[in-house]
N, C-alpha and C. Protein backbone atom coordinates (compact mmCIF):
# COMPACT_ATOMS: atom_id res chain seq x y z
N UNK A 1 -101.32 27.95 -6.07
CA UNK A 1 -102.05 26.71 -5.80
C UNK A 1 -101.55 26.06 -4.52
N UNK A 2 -102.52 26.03 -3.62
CA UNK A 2 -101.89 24.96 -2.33
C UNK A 2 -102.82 23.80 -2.43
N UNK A 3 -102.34 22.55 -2.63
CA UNK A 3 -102.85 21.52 -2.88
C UNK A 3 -102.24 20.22 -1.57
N UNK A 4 -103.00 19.50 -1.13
CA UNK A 4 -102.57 18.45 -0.10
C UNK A 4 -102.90 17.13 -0.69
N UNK A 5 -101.93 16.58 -1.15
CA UNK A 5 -102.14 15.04 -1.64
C UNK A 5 -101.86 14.05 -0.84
N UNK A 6 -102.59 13.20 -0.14
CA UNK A 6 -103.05 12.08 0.38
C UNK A 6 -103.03 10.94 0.11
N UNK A 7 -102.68 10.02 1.12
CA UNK A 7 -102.77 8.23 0.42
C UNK A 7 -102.41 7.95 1.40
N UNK A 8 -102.37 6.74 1.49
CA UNK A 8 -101.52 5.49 2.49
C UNK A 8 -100.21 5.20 1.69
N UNK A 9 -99.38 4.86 2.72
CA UNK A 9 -98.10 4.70 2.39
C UNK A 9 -97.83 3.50 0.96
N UNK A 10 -96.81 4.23 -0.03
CA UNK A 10 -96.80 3.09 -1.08
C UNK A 10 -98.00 3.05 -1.87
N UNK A 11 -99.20 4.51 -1.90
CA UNK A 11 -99.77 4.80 -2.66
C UNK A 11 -99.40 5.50 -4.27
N UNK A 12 -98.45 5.94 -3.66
CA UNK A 12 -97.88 7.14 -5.39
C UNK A 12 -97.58 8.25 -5.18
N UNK A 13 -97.76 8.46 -3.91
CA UNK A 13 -97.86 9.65 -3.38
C UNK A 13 -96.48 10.90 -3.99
N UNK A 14 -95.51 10.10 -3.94
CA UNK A 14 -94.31 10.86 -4.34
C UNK A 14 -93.85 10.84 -5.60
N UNK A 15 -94.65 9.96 -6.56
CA UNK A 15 -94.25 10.36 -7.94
C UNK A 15 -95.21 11.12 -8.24
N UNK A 16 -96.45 11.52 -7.80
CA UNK A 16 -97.18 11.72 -8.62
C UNK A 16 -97.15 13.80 -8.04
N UNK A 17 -96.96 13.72 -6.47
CA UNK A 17 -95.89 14.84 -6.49
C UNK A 17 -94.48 15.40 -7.13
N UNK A 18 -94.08 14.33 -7.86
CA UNK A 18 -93.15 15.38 -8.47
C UNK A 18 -93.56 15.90 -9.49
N UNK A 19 -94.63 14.94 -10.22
CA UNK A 19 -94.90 15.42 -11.37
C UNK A 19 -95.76 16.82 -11.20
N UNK A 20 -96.64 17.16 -10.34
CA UNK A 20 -97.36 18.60 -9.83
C UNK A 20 -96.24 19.29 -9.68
N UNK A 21 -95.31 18.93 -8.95
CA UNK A 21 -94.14 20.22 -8.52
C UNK A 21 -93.42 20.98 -9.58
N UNK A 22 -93.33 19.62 -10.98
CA UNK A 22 -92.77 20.25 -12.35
C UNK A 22 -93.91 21.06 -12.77
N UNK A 23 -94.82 20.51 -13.01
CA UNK A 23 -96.13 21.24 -13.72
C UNK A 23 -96.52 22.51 -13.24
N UNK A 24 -96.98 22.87 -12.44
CA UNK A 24 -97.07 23.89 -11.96
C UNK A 24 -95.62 24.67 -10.76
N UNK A 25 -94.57 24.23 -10.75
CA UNK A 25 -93.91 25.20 -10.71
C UNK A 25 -93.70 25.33 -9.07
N UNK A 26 -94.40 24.53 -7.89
CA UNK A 26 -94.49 25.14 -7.33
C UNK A 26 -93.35 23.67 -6.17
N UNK A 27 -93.38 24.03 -5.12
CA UNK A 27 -92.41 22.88 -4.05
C UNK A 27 -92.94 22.43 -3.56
N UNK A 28 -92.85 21.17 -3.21
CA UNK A 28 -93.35 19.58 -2.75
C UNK A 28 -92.91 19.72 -1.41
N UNK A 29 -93.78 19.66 -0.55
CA UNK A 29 -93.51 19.81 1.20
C UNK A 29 -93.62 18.33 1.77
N UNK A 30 -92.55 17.13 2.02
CA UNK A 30 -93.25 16.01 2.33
C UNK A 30 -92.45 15.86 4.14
N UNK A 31 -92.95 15.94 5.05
CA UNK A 31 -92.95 15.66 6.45
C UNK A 31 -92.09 14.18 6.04
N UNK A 32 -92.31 13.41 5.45
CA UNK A 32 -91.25 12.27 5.80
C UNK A 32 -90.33 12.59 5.32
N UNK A 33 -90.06 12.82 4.34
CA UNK A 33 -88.51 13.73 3.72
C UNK A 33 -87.91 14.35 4.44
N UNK A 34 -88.44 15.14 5.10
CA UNK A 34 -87.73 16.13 6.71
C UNK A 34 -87.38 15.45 7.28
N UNK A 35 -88.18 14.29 7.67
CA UNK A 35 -87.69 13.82 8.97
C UNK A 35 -86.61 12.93 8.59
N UNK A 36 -86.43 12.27 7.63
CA UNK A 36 -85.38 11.34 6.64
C UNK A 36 -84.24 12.14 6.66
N UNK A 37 -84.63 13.44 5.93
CA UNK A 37 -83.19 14.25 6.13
C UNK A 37 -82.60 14.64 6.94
N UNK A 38 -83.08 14.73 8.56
CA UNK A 38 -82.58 14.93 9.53
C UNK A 38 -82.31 13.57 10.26
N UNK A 39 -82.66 12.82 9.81
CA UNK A 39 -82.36 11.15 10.49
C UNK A 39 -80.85 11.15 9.66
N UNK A 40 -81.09 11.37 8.40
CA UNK A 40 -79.49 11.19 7.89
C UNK A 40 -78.54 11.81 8.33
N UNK A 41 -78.81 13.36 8.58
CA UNK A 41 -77.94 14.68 8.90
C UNK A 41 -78.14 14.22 10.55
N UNK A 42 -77.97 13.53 10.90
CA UNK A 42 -78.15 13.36 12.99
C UNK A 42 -78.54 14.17 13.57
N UNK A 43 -79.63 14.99 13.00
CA UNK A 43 -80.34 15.78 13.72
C UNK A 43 -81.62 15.84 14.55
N UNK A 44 -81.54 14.59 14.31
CA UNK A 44 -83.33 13.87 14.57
C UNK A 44 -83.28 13.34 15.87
N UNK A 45 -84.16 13.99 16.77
CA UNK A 45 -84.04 13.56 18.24
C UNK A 45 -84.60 11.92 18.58
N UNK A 46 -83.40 11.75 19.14
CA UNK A 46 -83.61 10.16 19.87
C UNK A 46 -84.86 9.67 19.28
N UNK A 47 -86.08 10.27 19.84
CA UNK A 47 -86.75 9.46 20.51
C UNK A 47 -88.04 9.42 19.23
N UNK A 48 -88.20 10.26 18.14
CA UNK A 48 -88.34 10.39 16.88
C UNK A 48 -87.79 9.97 15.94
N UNK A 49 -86.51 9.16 15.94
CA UNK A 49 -85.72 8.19 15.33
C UNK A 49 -86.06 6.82 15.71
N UNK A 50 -86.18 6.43 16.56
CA UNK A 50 -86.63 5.12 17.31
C UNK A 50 -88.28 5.05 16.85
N UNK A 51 -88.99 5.83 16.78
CA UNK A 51 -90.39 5.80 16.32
C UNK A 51 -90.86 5.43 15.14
N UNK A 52 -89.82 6.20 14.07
CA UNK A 52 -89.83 6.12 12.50
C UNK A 52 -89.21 4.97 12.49
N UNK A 53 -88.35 4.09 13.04
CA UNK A 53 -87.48 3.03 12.65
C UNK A 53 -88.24 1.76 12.76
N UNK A 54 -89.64 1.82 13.78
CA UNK A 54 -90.26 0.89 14.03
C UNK A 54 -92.12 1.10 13.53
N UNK A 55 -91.63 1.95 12.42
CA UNK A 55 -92.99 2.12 11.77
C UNK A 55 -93.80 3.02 11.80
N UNK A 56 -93.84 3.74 13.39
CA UNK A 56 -94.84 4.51 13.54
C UNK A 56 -94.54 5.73 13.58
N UNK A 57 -95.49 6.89 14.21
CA UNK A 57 -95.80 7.99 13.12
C UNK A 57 -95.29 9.02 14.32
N UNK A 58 -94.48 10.10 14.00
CA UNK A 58 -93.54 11.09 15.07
C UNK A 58 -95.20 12.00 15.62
N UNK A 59 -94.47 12.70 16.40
CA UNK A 59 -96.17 13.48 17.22
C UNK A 59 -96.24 14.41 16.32
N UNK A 60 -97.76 14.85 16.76
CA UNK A 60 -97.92 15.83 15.55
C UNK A 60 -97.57 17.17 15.92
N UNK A 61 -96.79 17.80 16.88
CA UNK A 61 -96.31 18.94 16.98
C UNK A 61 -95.22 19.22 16.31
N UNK A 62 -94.22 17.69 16.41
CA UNK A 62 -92.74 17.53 15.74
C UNK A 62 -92.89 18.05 13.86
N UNK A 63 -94.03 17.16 13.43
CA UNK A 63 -94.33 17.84 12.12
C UNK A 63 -94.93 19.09 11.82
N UNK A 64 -95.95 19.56 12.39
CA UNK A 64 -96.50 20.71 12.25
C UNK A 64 -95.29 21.82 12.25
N UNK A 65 -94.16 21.47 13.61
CA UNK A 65 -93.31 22.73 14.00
C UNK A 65 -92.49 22.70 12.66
N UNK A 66 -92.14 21.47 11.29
CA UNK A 66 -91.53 21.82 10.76
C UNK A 66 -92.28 22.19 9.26
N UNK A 67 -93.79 22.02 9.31
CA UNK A 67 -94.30 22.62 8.36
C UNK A 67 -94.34 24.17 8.36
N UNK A 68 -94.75 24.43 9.34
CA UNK A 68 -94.62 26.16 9.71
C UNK A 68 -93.46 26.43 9.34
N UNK A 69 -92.61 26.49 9.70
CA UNK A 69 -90.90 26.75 9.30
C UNK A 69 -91.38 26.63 7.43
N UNK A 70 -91.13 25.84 7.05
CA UNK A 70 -91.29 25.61 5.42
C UNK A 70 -91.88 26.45 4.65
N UNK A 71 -93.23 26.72 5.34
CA UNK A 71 -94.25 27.09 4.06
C UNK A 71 -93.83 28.74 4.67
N UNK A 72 -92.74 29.33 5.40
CA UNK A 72 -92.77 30.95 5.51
C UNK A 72 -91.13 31.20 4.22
N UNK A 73 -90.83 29.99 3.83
CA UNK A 73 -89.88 30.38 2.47
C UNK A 73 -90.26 30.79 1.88
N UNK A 74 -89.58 31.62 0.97
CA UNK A 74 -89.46 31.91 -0.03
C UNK A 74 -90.06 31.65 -1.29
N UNK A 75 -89.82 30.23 -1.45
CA UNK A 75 -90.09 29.36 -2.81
C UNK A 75 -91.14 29.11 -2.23
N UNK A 76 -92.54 28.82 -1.02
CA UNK A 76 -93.34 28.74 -0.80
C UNK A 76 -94.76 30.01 -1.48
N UNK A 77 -93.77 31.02 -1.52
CA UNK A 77 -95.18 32.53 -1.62
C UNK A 77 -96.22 31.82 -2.76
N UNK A 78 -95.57 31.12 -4.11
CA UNK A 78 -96.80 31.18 -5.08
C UNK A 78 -97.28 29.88 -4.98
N UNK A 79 -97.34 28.86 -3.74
CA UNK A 79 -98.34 27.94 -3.75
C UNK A 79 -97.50 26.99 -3.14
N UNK A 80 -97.77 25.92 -3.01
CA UNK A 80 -96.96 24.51 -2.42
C UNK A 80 -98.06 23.37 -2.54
N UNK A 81 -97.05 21.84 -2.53
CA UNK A 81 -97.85 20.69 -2.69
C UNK A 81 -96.80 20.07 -1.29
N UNK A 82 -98.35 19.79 -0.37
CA UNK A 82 -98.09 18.76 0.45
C UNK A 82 -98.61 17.55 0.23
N UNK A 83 -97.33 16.59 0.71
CA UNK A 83 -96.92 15.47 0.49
C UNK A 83 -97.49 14.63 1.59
N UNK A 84 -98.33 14.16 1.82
CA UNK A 84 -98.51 13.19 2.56
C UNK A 84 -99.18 13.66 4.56
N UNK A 85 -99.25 15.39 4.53
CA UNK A 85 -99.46 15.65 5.36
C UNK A 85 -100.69 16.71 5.05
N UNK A 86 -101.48 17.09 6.15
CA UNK A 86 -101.95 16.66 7.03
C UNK A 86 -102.43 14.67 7.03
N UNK A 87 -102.48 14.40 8.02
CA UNK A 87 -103.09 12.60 8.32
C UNK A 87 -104.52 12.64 9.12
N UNK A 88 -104.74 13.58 9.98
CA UNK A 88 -105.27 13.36 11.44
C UNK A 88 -106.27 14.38 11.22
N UNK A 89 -107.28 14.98 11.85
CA UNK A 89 -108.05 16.03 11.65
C UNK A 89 -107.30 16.84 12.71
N UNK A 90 -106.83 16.57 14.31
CA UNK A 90 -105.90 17.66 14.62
C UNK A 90 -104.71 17.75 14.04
N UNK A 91 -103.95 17.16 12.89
CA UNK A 91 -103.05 17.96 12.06
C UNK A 91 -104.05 18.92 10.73
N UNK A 92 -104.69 19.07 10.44
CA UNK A 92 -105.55 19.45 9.20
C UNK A 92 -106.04 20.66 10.13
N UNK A 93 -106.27 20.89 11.14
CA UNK A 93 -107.29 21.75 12.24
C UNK A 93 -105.93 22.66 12.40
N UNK A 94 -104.77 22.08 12.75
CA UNK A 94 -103.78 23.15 12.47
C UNK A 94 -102.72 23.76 11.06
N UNK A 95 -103.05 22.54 10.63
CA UNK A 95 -102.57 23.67 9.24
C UNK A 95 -103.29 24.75 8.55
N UNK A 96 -104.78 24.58 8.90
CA UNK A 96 -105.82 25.55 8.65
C UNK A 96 -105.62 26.70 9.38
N UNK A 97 -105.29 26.57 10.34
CA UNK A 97 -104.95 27.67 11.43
C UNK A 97 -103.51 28.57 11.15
N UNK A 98 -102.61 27.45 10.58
CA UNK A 98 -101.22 28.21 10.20
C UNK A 98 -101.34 28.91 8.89
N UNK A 99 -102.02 28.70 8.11
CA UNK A 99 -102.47 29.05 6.99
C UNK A 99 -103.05 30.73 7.03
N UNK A 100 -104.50 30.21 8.27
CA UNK A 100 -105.32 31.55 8.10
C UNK A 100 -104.36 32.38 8.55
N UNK A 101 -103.71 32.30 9.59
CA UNK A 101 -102.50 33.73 10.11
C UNK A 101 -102.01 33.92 8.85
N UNK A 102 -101.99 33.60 7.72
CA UNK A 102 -101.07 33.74 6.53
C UNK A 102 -101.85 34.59 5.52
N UNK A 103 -103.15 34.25 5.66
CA UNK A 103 -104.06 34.26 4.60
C UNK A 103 -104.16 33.48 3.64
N UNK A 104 -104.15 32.94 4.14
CA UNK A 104 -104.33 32.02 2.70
C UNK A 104 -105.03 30.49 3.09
N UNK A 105 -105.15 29.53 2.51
CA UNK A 105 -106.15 28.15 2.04
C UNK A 105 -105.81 27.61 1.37
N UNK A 106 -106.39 26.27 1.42
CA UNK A 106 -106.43 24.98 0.64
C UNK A 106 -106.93 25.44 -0.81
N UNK A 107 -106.71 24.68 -1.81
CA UNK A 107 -107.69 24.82 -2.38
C UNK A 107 -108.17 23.57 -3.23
N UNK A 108 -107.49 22.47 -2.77
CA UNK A 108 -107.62 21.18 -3.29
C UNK A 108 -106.93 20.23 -2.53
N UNK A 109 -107.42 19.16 -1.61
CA UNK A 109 -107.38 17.87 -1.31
C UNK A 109 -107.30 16.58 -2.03
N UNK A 110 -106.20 15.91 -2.57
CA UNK A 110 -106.66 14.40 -3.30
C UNK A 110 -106.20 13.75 -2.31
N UNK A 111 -107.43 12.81 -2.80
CA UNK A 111 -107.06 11.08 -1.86
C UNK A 111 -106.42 9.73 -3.09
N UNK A 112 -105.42 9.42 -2.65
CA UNK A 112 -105.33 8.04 -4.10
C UNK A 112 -105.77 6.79 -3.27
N UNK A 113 -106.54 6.16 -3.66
CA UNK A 113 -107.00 4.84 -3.35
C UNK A 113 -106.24 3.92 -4.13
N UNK A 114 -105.94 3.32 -3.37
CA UNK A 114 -104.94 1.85 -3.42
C UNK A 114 -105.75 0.49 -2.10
N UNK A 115 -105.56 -0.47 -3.14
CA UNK A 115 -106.12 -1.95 -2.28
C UNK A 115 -105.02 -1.69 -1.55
N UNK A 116 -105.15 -2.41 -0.17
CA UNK A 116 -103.88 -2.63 0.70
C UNK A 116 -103.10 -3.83 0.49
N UNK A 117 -103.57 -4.92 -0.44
CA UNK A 117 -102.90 -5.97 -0.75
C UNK A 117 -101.73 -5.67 -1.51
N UNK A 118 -101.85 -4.48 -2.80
CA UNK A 118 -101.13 -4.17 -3.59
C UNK A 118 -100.05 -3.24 -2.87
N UNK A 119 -100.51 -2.68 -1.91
CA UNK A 119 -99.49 -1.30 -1.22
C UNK A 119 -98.57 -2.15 -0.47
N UNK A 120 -99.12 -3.80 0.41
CA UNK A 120 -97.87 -4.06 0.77
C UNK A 120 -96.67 -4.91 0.07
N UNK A 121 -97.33 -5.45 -1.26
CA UNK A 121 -96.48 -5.45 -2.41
C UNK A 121 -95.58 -4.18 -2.65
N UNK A 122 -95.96 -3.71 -2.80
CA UNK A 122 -95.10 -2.20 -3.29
C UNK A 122 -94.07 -2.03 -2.44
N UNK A 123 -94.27 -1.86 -1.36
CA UNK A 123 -93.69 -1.28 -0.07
C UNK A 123 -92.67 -2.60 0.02
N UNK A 124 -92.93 -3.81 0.43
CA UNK A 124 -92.44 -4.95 1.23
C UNK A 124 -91.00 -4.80 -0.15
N UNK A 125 -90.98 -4.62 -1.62
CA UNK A 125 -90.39 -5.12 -2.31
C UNK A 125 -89.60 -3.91 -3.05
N UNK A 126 -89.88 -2.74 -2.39
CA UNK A 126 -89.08 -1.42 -2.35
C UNK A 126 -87.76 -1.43 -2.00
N UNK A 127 -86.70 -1.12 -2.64
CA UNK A 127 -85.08 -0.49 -2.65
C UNK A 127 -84.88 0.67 -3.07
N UNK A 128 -84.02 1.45 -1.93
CA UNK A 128 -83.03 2.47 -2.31
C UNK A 128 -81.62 2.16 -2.68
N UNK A 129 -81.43 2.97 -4.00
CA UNK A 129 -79.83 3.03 -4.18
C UNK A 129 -79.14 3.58 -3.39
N UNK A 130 -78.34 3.39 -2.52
CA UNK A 130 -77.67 3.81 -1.38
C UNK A 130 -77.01 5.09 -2.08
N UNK A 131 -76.25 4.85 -3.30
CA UNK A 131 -75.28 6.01 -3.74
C UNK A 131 -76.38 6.79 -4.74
N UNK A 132 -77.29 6.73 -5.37
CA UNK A 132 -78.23 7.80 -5.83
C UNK A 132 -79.21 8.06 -5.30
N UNK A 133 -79.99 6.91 -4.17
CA UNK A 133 -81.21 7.85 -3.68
C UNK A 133 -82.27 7.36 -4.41
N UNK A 134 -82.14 6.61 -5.55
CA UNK A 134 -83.06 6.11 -6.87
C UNK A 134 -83.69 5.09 -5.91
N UNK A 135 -84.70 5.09 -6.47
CA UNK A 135 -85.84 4.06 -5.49
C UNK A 135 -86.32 2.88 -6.69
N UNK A 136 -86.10 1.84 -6.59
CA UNK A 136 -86.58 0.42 -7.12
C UNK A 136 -87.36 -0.29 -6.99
N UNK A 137 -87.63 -1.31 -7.27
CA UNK A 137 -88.71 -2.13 -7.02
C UNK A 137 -88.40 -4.00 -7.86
N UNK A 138 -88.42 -4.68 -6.43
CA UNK A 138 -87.88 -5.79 -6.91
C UNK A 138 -88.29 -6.71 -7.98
N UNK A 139 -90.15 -6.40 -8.47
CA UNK A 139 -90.51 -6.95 -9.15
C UNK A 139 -90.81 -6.15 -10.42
N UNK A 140 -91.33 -4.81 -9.98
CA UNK A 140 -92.02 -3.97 -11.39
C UNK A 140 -90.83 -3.61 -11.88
N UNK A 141 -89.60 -2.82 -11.02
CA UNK A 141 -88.96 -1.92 -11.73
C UNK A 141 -87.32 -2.34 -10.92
N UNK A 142 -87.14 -3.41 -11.38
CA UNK A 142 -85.53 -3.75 -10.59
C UNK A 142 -84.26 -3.13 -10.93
N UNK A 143 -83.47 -3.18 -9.77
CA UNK A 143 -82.11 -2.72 -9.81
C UNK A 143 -81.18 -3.13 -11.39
N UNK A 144 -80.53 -2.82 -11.30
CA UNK A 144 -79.45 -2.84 -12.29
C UNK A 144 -78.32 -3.56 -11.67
N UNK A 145 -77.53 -4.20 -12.16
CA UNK A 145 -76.56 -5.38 -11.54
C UNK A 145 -75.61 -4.59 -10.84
N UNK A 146 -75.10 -5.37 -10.04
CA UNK A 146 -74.01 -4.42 -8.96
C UNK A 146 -74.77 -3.31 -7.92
N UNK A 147 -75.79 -2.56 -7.94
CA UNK A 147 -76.43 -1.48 -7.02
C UNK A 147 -76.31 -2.23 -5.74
N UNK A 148 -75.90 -1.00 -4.87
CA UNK A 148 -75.51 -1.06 -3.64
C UNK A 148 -77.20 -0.85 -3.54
N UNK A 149 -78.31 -1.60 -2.60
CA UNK A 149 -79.00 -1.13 -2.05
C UNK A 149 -79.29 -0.96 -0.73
N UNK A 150 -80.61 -0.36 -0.36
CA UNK A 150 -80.70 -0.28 0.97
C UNK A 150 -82.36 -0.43 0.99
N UNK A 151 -82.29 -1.93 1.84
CA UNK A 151 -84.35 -1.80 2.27
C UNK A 151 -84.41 -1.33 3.53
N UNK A 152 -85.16 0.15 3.23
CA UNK A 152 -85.58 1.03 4.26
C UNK A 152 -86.36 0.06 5.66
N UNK A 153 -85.92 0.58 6.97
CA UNK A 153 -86.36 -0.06 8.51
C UNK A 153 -87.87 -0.19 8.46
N UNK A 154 -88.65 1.11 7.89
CA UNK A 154 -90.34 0.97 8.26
C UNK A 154 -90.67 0.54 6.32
N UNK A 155 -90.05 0.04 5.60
CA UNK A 155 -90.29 -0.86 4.64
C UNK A 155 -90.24 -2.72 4.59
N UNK A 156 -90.04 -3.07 5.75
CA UNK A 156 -89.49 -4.77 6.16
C UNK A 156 -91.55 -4.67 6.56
N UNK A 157 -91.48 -6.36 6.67
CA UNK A 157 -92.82 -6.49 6.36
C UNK A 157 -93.53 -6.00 7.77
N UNK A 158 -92.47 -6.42 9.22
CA UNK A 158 -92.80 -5.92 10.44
C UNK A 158 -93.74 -4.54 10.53
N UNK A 159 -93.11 -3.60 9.56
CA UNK A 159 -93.08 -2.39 9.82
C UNK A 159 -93.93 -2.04 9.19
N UNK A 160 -94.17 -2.65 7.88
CA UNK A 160 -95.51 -1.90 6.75
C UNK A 160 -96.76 -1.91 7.63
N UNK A 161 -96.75 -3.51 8.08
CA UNK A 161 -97.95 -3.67 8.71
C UNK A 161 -98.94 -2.36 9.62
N UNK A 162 -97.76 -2.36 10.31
CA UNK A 162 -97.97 -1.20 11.41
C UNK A 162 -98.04 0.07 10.57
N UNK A 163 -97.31 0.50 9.79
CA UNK A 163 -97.85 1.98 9.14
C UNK A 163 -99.01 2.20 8.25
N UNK A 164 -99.78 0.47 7.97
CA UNK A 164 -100.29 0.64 6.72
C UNK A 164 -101.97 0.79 8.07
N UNK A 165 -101.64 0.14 9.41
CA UNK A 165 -102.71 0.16 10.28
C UNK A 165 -102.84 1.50 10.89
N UNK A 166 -101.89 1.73 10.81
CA UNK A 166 -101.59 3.38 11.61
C UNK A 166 -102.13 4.37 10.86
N UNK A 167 -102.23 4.46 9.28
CA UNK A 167 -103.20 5.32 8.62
C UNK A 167 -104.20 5.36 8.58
N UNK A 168 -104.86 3.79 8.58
CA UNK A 168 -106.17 3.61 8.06
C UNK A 168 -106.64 3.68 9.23
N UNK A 169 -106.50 3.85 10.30
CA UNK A 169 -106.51 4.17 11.88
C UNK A 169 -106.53 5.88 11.60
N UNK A 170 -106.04 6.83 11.73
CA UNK A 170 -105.41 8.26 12.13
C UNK A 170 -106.49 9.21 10.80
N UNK A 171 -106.29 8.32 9.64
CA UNK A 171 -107.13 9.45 8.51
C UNK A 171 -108.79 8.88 8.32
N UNK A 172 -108.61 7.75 9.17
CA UNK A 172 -110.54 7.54 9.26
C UNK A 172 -111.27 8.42 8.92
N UNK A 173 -111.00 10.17 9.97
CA UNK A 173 -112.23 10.79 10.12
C UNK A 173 -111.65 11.72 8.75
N UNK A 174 -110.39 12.03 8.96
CA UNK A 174 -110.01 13.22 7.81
C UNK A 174 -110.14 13.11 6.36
N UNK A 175 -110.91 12.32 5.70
CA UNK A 175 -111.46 12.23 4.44
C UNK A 175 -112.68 13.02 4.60
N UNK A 176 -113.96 12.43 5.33
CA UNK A 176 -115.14 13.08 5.36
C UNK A 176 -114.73 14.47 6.02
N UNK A 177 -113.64 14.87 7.07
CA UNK A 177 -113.37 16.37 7.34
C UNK A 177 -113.18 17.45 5.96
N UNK A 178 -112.21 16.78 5.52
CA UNK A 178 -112.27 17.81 3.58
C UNK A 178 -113.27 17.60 3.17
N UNK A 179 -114.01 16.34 2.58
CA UNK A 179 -115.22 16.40 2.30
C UNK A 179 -116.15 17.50 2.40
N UNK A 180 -116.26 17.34 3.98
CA UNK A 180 -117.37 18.20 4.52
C UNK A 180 -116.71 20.04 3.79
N UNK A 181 -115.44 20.09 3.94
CA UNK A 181 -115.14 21.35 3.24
C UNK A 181 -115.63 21.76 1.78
N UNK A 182 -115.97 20.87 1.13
CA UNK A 182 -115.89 20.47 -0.46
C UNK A 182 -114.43 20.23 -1.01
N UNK A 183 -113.18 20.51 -0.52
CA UNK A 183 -112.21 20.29 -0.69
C UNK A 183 -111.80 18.61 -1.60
N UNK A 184 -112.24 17.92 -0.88
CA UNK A 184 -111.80 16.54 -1.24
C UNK A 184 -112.23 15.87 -2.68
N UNK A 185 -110.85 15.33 -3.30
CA UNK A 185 -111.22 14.46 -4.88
C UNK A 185 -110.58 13.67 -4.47
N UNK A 186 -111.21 12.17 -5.02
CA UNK A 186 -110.57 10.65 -4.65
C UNK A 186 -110.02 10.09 -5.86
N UNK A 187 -109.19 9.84 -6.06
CA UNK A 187 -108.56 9.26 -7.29
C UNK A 187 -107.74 7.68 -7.04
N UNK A 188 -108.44 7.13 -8.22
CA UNK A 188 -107.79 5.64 -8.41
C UNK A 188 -106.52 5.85 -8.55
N UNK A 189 -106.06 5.34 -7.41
CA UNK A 189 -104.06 5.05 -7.60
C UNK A 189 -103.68 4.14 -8.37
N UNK A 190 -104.70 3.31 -9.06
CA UNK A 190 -103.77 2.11 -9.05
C UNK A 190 -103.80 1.93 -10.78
N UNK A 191 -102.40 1.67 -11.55
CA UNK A 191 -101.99 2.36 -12.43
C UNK A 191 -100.73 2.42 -13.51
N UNK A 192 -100.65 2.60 -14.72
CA UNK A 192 -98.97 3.31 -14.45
C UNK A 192 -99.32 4.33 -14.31
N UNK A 193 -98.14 5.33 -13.63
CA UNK A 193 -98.32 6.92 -13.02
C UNK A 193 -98.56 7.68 -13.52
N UNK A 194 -98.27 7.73 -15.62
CA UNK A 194 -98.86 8.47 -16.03
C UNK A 194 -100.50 8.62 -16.50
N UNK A 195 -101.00 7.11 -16.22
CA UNK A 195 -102.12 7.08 -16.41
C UNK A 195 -102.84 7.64 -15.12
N UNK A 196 -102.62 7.66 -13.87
CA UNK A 196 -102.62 7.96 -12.32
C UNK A 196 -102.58 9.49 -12.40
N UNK A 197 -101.80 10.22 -13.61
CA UNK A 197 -101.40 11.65 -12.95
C UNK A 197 -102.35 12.11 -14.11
N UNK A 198 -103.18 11.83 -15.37
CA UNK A 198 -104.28 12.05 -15.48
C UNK A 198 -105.73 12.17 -14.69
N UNK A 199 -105.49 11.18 -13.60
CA UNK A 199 -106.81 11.36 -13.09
C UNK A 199 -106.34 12.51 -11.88
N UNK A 200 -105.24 12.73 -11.09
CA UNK A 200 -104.99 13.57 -10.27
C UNK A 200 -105.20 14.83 -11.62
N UNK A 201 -104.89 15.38 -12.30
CA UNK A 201 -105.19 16.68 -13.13
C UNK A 201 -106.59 16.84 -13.39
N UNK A 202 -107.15 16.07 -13.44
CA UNK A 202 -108.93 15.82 -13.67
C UNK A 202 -109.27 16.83 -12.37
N UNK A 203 -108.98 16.08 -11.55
CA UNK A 203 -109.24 16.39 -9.87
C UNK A 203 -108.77 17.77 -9.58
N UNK A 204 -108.12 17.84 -9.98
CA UNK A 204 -107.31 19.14 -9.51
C UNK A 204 -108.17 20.74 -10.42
N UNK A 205 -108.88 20.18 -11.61
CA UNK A 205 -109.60 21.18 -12.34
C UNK A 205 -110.45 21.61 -11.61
């Protein structure tokens, strides 16, 4: 199964990928995770660190060059779930392309729809546990007393703004692009997740 799940930032996007990655077995490919892990590990060039820190979105060669790398693993052969990538129709125009050298295809697109009022709730009021990595939420799902946290740079309200404009900007055309494939299912994000990861399994049939 290669499946590409979609949203705007602070949609669900990453719980509702883990739950596919258990279910079917297969690895969760998310381009911000890469680039996070190499921002942590100091591997992340200058000028792609400074970009992500102020919201906006690294070029699309920087991601593509590290999707290619990914999907020729190993744990890739019996399918993969991308996380949040393709955005753009020239990122989607080349993963199609990295793909066909492969043989292989999509075979399912979801979109989660989320109001943007609620996403910058989500986002604006988001914590990481510095020492687990556990992600919080100041109003739905709060810390535990004493947690060291950390509110992520493109999570401050400066920054949502700009990423939440920067999508709804960049994936304009790339909904009706899957569309036009038949590829594309739109699913209500808004939810608890297990009620959310019913309608993504609907979609996915």
């Amino acid at each position: 199964m290669l499946v590409v799940l979609v949203g705007p930032p602070g949609s669900g996007k990453g719980t509702q990928a883990k739950f596919l990655r258990e279910r079917f077995g297969i690895p969760q490919i998310s381009t911000g995770d890469m680039f996070r892990a190499a921002k942590a590990a100091g591997t992340l060039d200058q000028r792609y660190l400074e970009i992500m820190d102020k919201g906006g979105l690294v070029p699309d060669q920087a991601a593509i060059d590290l999707i290619a790398k990914r999907i020729d693993a190993d744990d890739c052969k019996p399918g993969f779930l991308l996380d949040g990538f393709p955005r753009t129709v020239p990122q989607a125009e080349a993963l199609g392309e990295l793909l066909a050298k492969r043989g292989r295809s999509l075979d399912r697109v979801v979109q989660l729809d989320v109001d943007r009022t609620l996403l910058e709730e989500r986002l604006i009021h988001r914590r990481t546990d510095k020492g687990t990595g556990h992600i919080y939420h100041l109003i739905y799902n709060p810390p535990p007393p004493g947690a060291e946290l950390e509110h992520r740079a493109d999570d401050r309200p400066e920054a949502v703004g700009k990423r939440l404009d920067a999508y709804e900007t960049m994936t304009a055309a790339l909904l009706p692009y899957y569309d036009g494939k038949g590829l594309l299912r739109r699913v209500d994000g808004v939810g608890k997740p297990d009620e959310v990861t019913v309608r993504v399994l609907a979609a996915l049939e």
